[in-house]
Structures are given as C-alpha cells and as structure tokens.
PDB file of N, CA and C in Angstrom:
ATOM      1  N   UNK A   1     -10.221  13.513  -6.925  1.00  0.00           N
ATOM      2  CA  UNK A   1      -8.861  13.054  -7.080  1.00  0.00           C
ATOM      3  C   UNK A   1      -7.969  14.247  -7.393  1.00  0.00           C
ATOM      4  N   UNK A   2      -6.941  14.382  -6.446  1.00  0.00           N
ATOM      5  CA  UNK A   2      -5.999  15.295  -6.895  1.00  0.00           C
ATOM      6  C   UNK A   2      -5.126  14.726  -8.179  1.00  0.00           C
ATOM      7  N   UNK A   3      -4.509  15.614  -9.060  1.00  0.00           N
ATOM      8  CA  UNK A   3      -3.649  15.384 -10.195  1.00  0.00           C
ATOM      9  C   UNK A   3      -3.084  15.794  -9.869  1.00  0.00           C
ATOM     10  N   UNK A   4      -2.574  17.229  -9.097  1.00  0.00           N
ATOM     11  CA  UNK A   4      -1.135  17.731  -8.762  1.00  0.00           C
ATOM     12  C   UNK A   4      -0.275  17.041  -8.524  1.00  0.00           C
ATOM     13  N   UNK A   5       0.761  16.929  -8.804  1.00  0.00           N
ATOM     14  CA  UNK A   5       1.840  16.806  -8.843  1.00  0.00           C
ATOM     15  C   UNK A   5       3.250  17.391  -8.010  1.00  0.00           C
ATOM     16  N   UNK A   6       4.002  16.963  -7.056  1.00  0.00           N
ATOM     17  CA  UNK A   6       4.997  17.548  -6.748  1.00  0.00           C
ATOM     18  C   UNK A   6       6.148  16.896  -7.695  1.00  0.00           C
ATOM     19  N   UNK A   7       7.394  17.341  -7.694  1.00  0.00           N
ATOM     20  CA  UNK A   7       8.479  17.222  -8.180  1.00  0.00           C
ATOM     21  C   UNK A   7       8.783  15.865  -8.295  1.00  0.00           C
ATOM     22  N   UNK A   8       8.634  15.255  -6.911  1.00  0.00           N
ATOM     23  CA  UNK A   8       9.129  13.709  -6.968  1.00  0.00           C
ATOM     24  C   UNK A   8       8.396  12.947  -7.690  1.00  0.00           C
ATOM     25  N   UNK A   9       6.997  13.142  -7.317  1.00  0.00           N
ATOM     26  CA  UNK A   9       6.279  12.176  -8.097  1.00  0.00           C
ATOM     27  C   UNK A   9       6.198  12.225  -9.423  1.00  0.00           C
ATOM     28  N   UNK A  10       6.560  13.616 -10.188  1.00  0.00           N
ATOM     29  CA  UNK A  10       6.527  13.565 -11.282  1.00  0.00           C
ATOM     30  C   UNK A  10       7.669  12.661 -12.139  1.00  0.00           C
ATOM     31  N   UNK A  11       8.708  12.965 -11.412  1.00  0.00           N
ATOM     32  CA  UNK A  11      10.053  12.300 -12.058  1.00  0.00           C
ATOM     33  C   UNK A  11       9.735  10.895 -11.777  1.00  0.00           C
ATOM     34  N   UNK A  12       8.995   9.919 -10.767  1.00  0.00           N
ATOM     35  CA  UNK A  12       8.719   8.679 -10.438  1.00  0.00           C
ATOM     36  C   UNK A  12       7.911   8.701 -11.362  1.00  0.00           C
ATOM     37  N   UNK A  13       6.674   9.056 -11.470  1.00  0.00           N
ATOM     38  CA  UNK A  13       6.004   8.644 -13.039  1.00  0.00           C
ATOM     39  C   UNK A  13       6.521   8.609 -14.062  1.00  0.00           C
ATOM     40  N   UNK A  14       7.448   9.642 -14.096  1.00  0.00           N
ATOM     41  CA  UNK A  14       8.147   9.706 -16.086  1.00  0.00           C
ATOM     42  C   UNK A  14       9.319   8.834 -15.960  1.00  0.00           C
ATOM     43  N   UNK A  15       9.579   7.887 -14.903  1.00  0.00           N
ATOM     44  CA  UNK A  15      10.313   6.879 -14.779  1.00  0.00           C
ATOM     45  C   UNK A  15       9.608   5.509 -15.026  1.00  0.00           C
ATOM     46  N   UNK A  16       8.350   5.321 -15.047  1.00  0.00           N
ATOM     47  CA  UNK A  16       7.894   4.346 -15.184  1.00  0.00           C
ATOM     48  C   UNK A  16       6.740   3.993 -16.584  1.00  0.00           C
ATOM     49  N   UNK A  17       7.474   4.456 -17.268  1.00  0.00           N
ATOM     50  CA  UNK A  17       6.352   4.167 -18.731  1.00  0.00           C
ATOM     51  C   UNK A  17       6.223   3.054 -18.847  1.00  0.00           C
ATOM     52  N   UNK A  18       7.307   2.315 -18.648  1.00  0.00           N
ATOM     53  CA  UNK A  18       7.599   1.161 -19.088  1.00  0.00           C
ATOM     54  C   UNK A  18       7.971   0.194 -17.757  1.00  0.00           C
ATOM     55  N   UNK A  19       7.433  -1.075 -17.369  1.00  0.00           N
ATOM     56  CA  UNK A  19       7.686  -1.994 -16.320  1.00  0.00           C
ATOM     57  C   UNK A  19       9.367  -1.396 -16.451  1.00  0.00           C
ATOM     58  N   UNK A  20       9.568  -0.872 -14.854  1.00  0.00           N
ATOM     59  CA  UNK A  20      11.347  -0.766 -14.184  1.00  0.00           C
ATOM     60  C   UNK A  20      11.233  -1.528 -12.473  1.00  0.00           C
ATOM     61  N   UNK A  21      12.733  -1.357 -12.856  1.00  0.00           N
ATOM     62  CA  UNK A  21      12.946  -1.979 -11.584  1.00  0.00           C
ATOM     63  C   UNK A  21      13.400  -0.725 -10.670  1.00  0.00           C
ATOM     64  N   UNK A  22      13.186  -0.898  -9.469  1.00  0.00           N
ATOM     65  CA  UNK A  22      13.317   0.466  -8.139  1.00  0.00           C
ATOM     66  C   UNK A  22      14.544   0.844  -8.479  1.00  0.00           C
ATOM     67  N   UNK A  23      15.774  -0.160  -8.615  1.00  0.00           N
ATOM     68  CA  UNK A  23      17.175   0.972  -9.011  1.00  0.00           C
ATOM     69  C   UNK A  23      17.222   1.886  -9.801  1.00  0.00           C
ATOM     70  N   UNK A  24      16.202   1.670 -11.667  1.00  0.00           N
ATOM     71  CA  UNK A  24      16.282   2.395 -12.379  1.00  0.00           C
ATOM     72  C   UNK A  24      15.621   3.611 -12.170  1.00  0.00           C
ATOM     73  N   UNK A  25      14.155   3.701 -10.953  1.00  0.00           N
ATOM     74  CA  UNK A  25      13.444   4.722 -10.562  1.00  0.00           C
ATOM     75  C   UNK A  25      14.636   5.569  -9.448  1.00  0.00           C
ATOM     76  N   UNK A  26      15.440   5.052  -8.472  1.00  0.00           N
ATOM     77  CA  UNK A  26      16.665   5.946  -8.042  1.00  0.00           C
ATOM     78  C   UNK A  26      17.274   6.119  -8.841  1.00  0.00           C
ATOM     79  N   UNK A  27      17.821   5.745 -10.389  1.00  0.00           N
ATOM     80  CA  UNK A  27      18.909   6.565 -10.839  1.00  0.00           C
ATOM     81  C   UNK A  27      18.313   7.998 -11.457  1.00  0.00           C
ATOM     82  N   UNK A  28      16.920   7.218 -12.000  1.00  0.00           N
ATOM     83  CA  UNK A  28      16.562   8.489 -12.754  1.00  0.00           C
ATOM     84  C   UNK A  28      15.357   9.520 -11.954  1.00  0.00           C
ATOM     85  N   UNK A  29      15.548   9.443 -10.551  1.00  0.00           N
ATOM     86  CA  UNK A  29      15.342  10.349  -9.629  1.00  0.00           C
ATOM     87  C   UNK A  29      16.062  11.246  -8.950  1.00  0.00           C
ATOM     88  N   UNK A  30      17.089  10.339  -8.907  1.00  0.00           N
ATOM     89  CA  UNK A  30      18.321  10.874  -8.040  1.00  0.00           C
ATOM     90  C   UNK A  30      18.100  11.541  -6.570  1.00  0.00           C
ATOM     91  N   UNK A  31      17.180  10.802  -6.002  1.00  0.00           N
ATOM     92  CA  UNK A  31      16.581  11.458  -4.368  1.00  0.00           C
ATOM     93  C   UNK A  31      17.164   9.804  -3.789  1.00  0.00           C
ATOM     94  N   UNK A  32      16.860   9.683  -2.011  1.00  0.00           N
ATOM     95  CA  UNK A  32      17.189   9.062  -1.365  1.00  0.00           C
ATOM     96  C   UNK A  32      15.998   7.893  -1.289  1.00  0.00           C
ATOM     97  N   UNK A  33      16.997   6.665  -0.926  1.00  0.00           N
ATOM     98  CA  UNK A  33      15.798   4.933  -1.176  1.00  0.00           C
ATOM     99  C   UNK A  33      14.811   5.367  -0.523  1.00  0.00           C
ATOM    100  N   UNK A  34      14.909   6.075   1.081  1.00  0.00           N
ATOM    101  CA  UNK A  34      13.378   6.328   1.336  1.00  0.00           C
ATOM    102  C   UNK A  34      12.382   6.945   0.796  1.00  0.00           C
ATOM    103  N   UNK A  35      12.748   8.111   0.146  1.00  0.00           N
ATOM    104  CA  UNK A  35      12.293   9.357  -0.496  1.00  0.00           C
ATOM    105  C   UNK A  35      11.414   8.342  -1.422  1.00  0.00           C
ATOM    106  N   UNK A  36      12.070   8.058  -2.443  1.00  0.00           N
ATOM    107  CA  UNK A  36      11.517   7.300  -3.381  1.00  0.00           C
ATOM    108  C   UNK A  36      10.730   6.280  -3.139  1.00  0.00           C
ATOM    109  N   UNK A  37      10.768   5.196  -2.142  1.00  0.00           N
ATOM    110  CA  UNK A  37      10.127   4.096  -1.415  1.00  0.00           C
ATOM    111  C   UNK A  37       8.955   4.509  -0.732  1.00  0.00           C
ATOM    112  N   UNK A  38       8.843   5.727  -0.227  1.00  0.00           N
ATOM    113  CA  UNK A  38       7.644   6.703   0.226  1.00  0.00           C
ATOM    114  C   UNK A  38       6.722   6.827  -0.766  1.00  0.00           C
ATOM    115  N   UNK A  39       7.300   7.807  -1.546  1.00  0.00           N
ATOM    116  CA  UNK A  39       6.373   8.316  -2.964  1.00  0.00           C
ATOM    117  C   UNK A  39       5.752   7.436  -3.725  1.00  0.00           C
ATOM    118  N   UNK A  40       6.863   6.160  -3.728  1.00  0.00           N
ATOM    119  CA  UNK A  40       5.996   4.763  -4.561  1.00  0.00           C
ATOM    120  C   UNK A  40       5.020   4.552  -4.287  1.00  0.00           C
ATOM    121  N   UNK A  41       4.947   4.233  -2.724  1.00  0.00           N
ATOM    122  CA  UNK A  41       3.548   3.792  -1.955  1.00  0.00           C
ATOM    123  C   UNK A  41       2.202   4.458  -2.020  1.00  0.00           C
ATOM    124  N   UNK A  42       3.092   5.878  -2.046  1.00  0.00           N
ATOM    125  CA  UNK A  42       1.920   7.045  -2.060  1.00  0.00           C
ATOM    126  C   UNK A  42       1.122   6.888  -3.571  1.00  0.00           C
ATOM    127  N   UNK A  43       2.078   6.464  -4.496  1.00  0.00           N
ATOM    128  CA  UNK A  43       1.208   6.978  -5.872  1.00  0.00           C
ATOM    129  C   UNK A  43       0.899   5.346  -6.185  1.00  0.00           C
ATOM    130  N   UNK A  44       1.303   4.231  -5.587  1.00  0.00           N
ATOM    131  CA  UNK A  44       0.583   3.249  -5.366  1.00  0.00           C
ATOM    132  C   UNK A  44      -0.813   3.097  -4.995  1.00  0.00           C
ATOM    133  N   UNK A  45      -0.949   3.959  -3.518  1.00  0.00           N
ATOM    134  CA  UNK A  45      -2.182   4.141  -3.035  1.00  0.00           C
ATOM    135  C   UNK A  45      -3.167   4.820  -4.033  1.00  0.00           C
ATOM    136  N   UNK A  46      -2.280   5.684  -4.369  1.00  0.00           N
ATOM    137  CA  UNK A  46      -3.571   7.109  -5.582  1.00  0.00           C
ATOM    138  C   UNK A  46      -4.047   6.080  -6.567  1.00  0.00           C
ATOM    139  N   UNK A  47      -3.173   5.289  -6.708  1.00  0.00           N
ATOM    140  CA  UNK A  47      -3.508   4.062  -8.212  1.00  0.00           C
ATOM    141  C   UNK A  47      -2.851   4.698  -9.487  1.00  0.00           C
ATOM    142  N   UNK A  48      -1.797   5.620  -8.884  1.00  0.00           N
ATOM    143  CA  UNK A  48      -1.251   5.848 -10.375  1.00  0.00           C
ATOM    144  C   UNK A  48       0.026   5.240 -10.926  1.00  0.00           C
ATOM    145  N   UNK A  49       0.825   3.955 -10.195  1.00  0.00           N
ATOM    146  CA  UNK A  49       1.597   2.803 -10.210  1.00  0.00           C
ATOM    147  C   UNK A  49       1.018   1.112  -9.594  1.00  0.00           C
ATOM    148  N   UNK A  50       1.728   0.447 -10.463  1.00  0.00           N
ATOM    149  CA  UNK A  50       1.289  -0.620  -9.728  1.00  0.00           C
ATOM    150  C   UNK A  50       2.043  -1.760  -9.580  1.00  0.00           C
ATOM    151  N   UNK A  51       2.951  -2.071  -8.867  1.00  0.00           N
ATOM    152  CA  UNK A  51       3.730  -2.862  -8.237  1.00  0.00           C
ATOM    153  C   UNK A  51       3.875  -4.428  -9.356  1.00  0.00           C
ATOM    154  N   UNK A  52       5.031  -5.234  -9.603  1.00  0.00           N
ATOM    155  CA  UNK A  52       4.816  -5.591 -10.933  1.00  0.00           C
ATOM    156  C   UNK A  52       5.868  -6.732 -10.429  1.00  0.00           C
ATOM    157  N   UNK A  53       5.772  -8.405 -10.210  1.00  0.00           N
ATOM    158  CA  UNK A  53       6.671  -9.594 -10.256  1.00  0.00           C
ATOM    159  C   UNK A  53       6.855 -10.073 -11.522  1.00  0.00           C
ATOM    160  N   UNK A  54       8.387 -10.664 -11.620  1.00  0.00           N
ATOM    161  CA  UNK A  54       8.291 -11.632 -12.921  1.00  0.00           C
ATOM    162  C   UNK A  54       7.452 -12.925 -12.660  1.00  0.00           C
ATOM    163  N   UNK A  55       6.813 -13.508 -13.499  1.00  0.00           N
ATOM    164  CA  UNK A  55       6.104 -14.817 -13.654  1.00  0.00           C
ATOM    165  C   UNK A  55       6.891 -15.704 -14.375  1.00  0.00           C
ATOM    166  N   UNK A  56       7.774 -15.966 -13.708  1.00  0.00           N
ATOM    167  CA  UNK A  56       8.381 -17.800 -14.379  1.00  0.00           C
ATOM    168  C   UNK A  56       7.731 -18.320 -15.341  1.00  0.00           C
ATOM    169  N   UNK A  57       6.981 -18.634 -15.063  1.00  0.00           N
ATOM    170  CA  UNK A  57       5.652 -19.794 -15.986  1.00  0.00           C
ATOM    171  C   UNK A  57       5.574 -19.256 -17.129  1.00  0.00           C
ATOM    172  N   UNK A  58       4.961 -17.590 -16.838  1.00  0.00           N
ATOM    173  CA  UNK A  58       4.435 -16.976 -18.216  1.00  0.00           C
ATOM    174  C   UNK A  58       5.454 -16.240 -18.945  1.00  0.00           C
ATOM    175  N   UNK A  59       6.645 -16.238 -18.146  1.00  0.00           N
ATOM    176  CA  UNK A  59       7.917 -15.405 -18.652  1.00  0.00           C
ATOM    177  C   UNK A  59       7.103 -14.134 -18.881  1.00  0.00           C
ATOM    178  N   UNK A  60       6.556 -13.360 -17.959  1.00  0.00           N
ATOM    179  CA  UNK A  60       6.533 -11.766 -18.373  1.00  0.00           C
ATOM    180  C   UNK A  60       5.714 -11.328 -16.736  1.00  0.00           C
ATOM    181  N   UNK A  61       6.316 -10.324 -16.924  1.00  0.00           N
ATOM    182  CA  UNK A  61       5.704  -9.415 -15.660  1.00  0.00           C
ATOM    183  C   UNK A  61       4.119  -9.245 -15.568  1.00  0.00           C
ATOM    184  N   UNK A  62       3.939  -9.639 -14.041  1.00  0.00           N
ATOM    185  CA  UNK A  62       1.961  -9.385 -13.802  1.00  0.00           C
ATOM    186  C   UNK A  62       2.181  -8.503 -12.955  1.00  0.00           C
ATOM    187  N   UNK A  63       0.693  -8.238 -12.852  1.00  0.00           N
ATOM    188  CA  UNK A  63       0.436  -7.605 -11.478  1.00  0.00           C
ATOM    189  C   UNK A  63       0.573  -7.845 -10.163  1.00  0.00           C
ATOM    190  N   UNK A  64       1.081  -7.196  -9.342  1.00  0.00           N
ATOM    191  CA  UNK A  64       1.178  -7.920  -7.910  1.00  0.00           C
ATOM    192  C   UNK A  64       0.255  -7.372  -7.198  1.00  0.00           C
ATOM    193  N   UNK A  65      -1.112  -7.883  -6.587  1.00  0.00           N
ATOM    194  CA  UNK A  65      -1.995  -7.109  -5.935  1.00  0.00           C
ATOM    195  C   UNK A  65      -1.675  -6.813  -4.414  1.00  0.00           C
ATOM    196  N   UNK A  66      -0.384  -7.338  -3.942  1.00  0.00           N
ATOM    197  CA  UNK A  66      -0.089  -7.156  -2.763  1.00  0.00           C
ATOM    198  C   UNK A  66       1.248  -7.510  -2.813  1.00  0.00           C
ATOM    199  N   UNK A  67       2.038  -5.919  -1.997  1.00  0.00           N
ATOM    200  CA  UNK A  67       3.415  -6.098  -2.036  1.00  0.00           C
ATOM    201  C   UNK A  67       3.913  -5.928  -0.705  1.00  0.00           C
ATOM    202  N   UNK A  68       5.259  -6.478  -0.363  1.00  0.00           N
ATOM    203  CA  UNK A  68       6.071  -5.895   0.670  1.00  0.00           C
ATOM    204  C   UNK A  68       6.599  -4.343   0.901  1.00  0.00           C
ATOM    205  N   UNK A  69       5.886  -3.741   1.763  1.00  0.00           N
ATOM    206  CA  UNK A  69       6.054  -2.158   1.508  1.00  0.00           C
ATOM    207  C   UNK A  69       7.540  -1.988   2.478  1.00  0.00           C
ATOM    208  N   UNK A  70       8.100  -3.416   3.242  1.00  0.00           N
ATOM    209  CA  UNK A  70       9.433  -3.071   3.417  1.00  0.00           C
ATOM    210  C   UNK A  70      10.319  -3.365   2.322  1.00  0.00           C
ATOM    211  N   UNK A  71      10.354  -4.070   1.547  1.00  0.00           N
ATOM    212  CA  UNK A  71      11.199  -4.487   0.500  1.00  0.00           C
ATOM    213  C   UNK A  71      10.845  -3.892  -0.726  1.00  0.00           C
ATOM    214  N   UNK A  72      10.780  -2.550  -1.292  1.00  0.00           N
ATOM    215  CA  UNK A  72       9.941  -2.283  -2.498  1.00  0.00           C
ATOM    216  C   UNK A  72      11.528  -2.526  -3.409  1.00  0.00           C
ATOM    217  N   UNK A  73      12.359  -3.389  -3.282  1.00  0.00           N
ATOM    218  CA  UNK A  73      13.195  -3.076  -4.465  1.00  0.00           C
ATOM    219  C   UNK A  73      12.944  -4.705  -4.854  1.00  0.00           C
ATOM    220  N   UNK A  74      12.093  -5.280  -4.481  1.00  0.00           N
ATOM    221  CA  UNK A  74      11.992  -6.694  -4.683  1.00  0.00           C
ATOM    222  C   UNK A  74      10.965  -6.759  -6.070  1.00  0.00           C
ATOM    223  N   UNK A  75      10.404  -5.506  -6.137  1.00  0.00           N
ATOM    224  CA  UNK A  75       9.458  -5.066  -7.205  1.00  0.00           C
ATOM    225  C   UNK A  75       9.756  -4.155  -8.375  1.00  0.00           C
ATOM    226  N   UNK A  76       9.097  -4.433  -9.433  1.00  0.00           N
ATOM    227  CA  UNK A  76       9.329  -3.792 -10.606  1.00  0.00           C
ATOM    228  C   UNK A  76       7.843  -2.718 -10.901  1.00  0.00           C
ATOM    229  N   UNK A  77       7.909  -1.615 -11.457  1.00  0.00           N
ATOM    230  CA  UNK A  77       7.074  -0.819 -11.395  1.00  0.00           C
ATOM    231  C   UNK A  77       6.582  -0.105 -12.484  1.00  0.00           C
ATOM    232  N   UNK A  78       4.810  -0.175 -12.516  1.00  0.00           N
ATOM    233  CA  UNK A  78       4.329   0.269 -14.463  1.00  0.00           C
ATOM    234  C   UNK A  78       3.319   1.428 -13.883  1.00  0.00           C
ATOM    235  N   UNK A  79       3.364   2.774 -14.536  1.00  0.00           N
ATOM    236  CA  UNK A  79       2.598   3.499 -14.506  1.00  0.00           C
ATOM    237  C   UNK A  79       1.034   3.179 -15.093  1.00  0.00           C
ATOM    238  N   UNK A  80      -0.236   3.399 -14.499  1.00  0.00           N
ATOM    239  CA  UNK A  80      -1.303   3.051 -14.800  1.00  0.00           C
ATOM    240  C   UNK A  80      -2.149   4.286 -15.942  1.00  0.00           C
ATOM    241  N   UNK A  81      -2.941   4.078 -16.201  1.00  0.00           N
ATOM    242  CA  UNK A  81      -3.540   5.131 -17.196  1.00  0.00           C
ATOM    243  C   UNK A  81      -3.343   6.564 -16.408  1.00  0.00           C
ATOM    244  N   UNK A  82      -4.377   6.090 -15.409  1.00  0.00           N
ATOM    245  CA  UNK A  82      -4.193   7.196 -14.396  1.00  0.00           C
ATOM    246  C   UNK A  82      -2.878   8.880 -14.018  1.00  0.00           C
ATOM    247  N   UNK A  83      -2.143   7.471 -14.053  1.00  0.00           N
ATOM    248  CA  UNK A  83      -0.694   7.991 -13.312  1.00  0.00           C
ATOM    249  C   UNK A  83       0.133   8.785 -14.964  1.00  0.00           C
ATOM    250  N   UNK A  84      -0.332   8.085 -15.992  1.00  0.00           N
ATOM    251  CA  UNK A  84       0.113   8.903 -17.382  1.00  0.00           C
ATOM    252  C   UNK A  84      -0.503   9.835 -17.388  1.00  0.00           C
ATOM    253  N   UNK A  85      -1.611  10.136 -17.199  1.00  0.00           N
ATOM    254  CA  UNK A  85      -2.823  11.188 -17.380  1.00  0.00           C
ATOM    255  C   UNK A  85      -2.342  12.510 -16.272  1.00  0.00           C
ATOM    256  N   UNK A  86      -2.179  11.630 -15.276  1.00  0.00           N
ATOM    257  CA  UNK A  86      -1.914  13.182 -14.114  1.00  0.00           C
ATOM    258  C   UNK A  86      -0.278  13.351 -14.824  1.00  0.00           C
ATOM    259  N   UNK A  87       0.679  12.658 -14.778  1.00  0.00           N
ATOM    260  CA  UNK A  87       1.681  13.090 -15.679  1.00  0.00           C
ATOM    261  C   UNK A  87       1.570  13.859 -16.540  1.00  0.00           C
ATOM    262  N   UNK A  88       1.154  13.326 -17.607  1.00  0.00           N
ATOM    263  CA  UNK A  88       0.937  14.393 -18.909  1.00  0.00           C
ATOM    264  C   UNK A  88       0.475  15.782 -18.785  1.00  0.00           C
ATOM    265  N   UNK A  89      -0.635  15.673 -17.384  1.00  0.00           N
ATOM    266  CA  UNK A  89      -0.996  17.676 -17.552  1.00  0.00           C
ATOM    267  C   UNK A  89      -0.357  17.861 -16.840  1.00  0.00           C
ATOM    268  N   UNK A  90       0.746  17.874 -16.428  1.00  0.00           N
ATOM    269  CA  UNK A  90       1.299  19.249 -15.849  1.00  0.00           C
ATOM    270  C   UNK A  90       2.279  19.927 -16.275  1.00  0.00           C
TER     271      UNK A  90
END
C-alpha cells in the first residue's frame, strides 16, 4: 500500500475527520468539482474514505457500501483509520 500522499489528497483527508458534506471538502480544498470528485473516488478505492448517507430511521449517518460515482455531492464523507494514518505521516 502506498501512503504517499499528493497535495490534493492530503487536503481531502484533513477535510474529512469528521462526516462532511462534498461542498465543505471544495471549500476547504479550493480545487475544481472534478478535481475533487476524482480524488474522492481514488482514496475511496485505497479505502482511506468512505462514502456516508443520512439514515432517517436512525437519525445519524451510515455507511454507504455503494455510491453514485456521478453524483458524489449526494454524499457525505468520513476518513477511515487508514486514510488518518497515511495523513498523519507525512
């Protein structure tokens, strides 16, 4: 597993400590919807985010094991152990 890190992904991880929604990952990226909508997927795939719906029922955000990779602003987004870990060393 790579941990490196480029620029974007780093700022997309240290955007997501906490369940956000995709606008708050563009403000505090400040790159373009694709840019960011790319990188999601990518550090989706690595497993170091993981795509996140509200639950009505349970009133709190789950996991979504399968998302719309055209619509990623329909999703809210939580960094995984993983994705803190490659964060943190660099």
């Amino acid at each position: 597993m790579n941990n490196l890190l480029n620029d974007i992904e780093f700022d997309i991880l240290g955007a997501v400590y906490f369940v956000e929604p995709f606008e708050h990952i563009l403000e505090e990226c400040n790159e373009k919807t694709a840019v960011v909508a790319d990188v999601l997927k990518q550090l989706i795939h690595k497993k170091f985010i993981i795509p996140m719906k509200w639950d009505e029922e349970k009133k709190e955000f789950i996991r979504s094991f399968i998302y719309d990779t055209d619509d990623m602003r329909q999703y809210h987004y939580l960094a995984t152990k993983d994705g803190l870990m490659a964060h943190n060393s660099k």
